[in-house]
Protein backbone atom coordinates (compact mmCIF):
# COMPACT_ATOMS: atom_id res chain seq x y z
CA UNK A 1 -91.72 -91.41 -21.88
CA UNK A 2 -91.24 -90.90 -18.16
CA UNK A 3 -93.82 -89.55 -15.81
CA UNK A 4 -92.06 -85.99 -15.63
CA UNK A 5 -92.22 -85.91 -19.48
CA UNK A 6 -96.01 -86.50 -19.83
CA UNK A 7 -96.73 -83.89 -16.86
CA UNK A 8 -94.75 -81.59 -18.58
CA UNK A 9 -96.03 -82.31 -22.08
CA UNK A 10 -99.44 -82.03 -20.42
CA UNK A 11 -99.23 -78.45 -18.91
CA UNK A 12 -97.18 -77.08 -21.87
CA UNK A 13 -100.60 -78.34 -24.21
CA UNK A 14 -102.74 -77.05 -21.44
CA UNK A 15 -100.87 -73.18 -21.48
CA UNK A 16 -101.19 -73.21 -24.87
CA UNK A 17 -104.94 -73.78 -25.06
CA UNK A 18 -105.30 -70.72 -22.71
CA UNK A 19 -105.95 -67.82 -24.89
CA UNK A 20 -103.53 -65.61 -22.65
CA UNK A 21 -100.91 -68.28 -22.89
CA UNK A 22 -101.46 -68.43 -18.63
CA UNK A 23 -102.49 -71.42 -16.94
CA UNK A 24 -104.02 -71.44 -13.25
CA UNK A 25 -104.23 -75.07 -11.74
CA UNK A 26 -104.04 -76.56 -8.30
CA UNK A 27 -101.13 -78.97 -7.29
CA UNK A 28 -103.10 -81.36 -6.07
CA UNK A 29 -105.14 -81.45 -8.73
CA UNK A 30 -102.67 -81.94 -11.09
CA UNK A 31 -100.82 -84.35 -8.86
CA UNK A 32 -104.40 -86.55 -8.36
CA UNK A 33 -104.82 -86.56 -12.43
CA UNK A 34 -101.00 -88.37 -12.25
CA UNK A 35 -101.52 -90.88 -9.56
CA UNK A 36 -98.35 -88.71 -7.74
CA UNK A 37 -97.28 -86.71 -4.86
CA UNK A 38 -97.34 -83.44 -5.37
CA UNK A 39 -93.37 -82.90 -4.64
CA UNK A 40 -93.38 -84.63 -7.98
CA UNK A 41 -95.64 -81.95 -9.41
CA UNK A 42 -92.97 -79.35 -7.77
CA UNK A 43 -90.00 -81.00 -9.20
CA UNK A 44 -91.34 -80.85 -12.69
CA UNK A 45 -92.33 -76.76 -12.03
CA UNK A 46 -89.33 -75.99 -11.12
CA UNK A 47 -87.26 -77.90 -13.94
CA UNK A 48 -88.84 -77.65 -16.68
CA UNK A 49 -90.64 -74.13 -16.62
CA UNK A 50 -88.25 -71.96 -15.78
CA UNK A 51 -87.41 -67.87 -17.21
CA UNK A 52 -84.81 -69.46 -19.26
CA UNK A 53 -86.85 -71.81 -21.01
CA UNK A 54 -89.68 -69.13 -21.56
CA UNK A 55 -92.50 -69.16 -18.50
CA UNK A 56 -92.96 -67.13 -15.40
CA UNK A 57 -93.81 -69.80 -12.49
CA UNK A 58 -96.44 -68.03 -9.81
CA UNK A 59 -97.54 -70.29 -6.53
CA UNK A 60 -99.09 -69.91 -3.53
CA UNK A 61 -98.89 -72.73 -1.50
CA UNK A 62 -101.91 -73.85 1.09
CA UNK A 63 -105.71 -75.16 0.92
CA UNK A 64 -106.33 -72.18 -1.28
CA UNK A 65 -103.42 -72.51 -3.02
CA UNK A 66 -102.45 -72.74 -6.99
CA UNK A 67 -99.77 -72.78 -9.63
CA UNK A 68 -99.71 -70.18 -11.92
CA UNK A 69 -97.47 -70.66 -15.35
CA UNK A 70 -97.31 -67.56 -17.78
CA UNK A 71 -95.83 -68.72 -21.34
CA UNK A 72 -92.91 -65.50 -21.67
CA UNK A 73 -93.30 -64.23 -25.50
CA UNK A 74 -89.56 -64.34 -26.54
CA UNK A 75 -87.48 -63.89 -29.62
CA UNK A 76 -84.94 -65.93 -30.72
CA UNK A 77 -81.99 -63.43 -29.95
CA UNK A 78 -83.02 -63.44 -26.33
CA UNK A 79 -83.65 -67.41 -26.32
CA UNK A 80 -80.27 -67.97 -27.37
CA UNK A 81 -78.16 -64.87 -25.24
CA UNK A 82 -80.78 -66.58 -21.83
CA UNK A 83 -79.51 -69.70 -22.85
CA UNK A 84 -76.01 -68.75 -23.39
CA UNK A 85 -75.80 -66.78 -19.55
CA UNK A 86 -76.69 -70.31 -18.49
CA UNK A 87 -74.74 -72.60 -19.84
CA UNK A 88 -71.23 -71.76 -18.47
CA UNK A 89 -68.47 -73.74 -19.32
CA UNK A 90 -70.03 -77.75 -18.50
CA UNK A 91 -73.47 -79.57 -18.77
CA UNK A 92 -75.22 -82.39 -18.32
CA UNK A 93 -77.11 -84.18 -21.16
CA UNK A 94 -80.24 -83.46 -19.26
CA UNK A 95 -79.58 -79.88 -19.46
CA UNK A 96 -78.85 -79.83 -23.41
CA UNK A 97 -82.10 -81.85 -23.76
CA UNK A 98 -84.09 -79.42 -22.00
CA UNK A 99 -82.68 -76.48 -24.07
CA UNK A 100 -83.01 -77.81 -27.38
CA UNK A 101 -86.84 -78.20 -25.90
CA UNK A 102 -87.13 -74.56 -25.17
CA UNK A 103 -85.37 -74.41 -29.04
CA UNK A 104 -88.26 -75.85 -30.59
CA UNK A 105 -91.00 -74.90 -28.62
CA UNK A 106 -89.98 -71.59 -29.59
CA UNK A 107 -89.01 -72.74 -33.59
CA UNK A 108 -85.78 -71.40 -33.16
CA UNK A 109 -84.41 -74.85 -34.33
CA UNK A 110 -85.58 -77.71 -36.42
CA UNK A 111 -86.26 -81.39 -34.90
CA UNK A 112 -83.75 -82.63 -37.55
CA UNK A 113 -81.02 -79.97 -35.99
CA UNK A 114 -82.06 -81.09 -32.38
CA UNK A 115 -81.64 -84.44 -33.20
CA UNK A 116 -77.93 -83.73 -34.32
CA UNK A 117 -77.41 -81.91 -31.39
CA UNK A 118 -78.35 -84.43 -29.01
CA UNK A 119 -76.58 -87.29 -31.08
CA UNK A 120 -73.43 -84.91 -31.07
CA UNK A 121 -73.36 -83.98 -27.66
CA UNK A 122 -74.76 -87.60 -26.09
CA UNK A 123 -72.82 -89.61 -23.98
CA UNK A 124 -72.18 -92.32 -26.42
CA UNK A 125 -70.49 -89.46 -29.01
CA UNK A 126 -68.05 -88.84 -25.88
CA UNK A 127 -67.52 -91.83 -24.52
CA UNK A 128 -64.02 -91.95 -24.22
CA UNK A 129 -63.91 -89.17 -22.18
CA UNK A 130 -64.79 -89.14 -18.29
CA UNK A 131 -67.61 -87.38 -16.79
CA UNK A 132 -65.86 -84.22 -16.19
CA UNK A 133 -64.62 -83.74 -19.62
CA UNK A 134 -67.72 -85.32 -21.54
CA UNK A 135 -69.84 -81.98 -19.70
CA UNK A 136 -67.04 -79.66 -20.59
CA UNK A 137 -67.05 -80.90 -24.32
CA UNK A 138 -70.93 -81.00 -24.18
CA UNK A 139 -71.10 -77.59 -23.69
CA UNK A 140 -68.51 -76.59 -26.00
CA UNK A 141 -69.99 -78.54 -28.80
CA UNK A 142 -73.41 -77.68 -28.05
CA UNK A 143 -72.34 -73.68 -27.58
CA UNK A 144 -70.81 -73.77 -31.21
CA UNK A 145 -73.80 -75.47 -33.01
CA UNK A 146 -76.28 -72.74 -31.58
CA UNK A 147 -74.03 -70.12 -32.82
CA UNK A 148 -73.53 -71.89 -36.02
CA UNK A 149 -77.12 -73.34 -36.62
CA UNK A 150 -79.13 -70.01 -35.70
């Protein structure tokens, strides 16, 4: 697991020990518990906790400053429409791996499915195809299996 992983992994278990599912913490804190610079700490905010995978991101930058993450209460109907306004017509398999997390932190999908999904949409299962058309076909496959799956 890469660095970005365990910060995220750490703030989602951190939100949801908060009883309001809202977390208040201090870049540099957070960046001094992960031996990092805090740009790090911004890169992982803004990837991995944005509207479309379910939290409101709040900051205010400065000596006094913080990071405030809100986990969004959402239903699977709106998961999946988000998700679909997002998507378009190519993507990466970074992007499908950070959906199907927002899938099953929200237990709109199984690991089991996930795993399928990634396997189906991974590089390897397109690898005769270039670039261009393995993220087209990503998103095609990975468009159809939500629809079919949930």
């Amino acid at each position: 697991m890469n660095l970005v992983d365990v910060i995220e992994q750490y703030i989602k278990e951190e939100v949801n020990k908060c009883d309001n599912d809202i977390l208040e913490v201090k870049r540099s804190d957070l960046a001094e518990l992960f031996s990092c610079v805090p740009s790090q700490i911004n890169y992982v905010i803004s990837t991995r906790f944005a509207p479309e995978m379910g939290f409101y991101v709040e900051t205010r930058r400065g000596g006094g400053g913080y990071i405030r993450i809100k986990k969004i209460p959402a239903y699977e109907d709106d998961i999946v429409n988000n998700i679909f306004d997002k998507i378009g017509n190519k993507m990466s398999q970074r992007v499908v791996n950070v959906y199907l997390d927002a899938l099953l932190d929200y237990n709109v999908i199984e690991k089991d499915t996930a795993k399928i999904i990634k396997v189906a949409t991974s590089d390897k299962s397109l690898q005769n195809l270039s670039q261009e058309e393995k993220d087209i076909t990503r998103a095609s496959i990975f468009k159809n299996i939500i629809l079919n799956v949930i």
